[in-house]
Protein backbone atom coordinates (compact mmCIF):
# COMPACT_ATOMS: atom_id res chain seq x y z
CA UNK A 1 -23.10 -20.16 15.94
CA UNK A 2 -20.01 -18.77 13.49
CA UNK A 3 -20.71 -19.39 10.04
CA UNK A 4 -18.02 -20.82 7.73
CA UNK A 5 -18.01 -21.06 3.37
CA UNK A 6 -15.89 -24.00 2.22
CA UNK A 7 -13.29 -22.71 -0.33
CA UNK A 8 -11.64 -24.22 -3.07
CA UNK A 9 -8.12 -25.58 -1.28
CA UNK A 10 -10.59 -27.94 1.15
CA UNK A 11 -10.51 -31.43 0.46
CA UNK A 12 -12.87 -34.28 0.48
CA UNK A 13 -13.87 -33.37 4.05
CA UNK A 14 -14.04 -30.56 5.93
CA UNK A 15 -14.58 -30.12 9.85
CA UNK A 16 -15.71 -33.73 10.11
CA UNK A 17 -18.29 -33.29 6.91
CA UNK A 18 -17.92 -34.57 3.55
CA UNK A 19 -17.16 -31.52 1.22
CA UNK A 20 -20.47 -30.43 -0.40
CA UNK A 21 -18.70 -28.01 -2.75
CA UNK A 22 -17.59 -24.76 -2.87
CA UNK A 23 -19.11 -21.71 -1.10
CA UNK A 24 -21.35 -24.10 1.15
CA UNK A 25 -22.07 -22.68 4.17
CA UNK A 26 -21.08 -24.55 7.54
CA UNK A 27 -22.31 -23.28 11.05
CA UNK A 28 -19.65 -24.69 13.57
CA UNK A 29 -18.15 -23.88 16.35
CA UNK A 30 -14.82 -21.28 16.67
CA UNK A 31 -13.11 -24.80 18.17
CA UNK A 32 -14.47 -27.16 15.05
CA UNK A 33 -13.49 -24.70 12.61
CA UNK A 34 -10.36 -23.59 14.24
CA UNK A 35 -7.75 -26.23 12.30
CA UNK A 36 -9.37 -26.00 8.97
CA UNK A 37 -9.80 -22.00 9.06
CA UNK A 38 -5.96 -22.46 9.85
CA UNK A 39 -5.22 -24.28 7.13
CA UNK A 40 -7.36 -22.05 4.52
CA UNK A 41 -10.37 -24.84 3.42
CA UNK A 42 -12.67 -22.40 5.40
CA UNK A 43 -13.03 -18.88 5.32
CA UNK A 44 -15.14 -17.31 8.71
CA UNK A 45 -18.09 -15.49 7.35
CA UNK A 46 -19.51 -13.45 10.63
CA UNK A 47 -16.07 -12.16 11.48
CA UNK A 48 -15.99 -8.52 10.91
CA UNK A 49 -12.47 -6.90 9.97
CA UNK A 50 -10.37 -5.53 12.73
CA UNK A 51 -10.25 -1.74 12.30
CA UNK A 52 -6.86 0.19 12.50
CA UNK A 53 -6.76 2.34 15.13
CA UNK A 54 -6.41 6.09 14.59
CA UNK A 55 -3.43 7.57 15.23
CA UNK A 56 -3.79 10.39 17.59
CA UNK A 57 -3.62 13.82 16.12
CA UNK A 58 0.11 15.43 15.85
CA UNK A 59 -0.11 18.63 17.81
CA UNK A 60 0.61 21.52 16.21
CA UNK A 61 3.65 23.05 17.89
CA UNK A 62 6.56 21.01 19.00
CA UNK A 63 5.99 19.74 22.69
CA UNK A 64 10.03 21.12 23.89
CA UNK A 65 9.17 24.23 21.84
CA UNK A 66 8.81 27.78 23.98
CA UNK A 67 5.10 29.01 23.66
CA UNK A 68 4.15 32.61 21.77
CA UNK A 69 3.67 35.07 24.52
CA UNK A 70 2.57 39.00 23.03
């Protein structure tokens, strides 16, 4: 199950629980911590950041360009 820290905007409860303080950890579900992720009195844990993805290599001659011939 996701694991959730309570941060300091939560209020007296959280998810259903009463608010234990900050940086407790809460194992709920990605439903149950949906709303209060949303509004920023949990921060997800287990999520890993999204990675950009690469940009493709720019070619090294102009694609309308003539090629070299010798």
């Amino acid at each position: 199950m996701p694991r959730y820290a309570i941060t300091e905007t939560a209020g007296r409860f959280v998810a259903g629980q009463t608010n234990t303080g900050v940086g407790t950890v809460l194992e709920l579900t990605e439903k149950q911590a949906e709303h209060e992720v949303r509004l920023g009195s949990l921060r997800a844990l287990d999520v890993k950041p999204v990675s950009k993805a690469t940009k493709p290599a720019k070619p090294t001659t102009k694609p309308d360009a003539p090629e070299a011939t010798e």
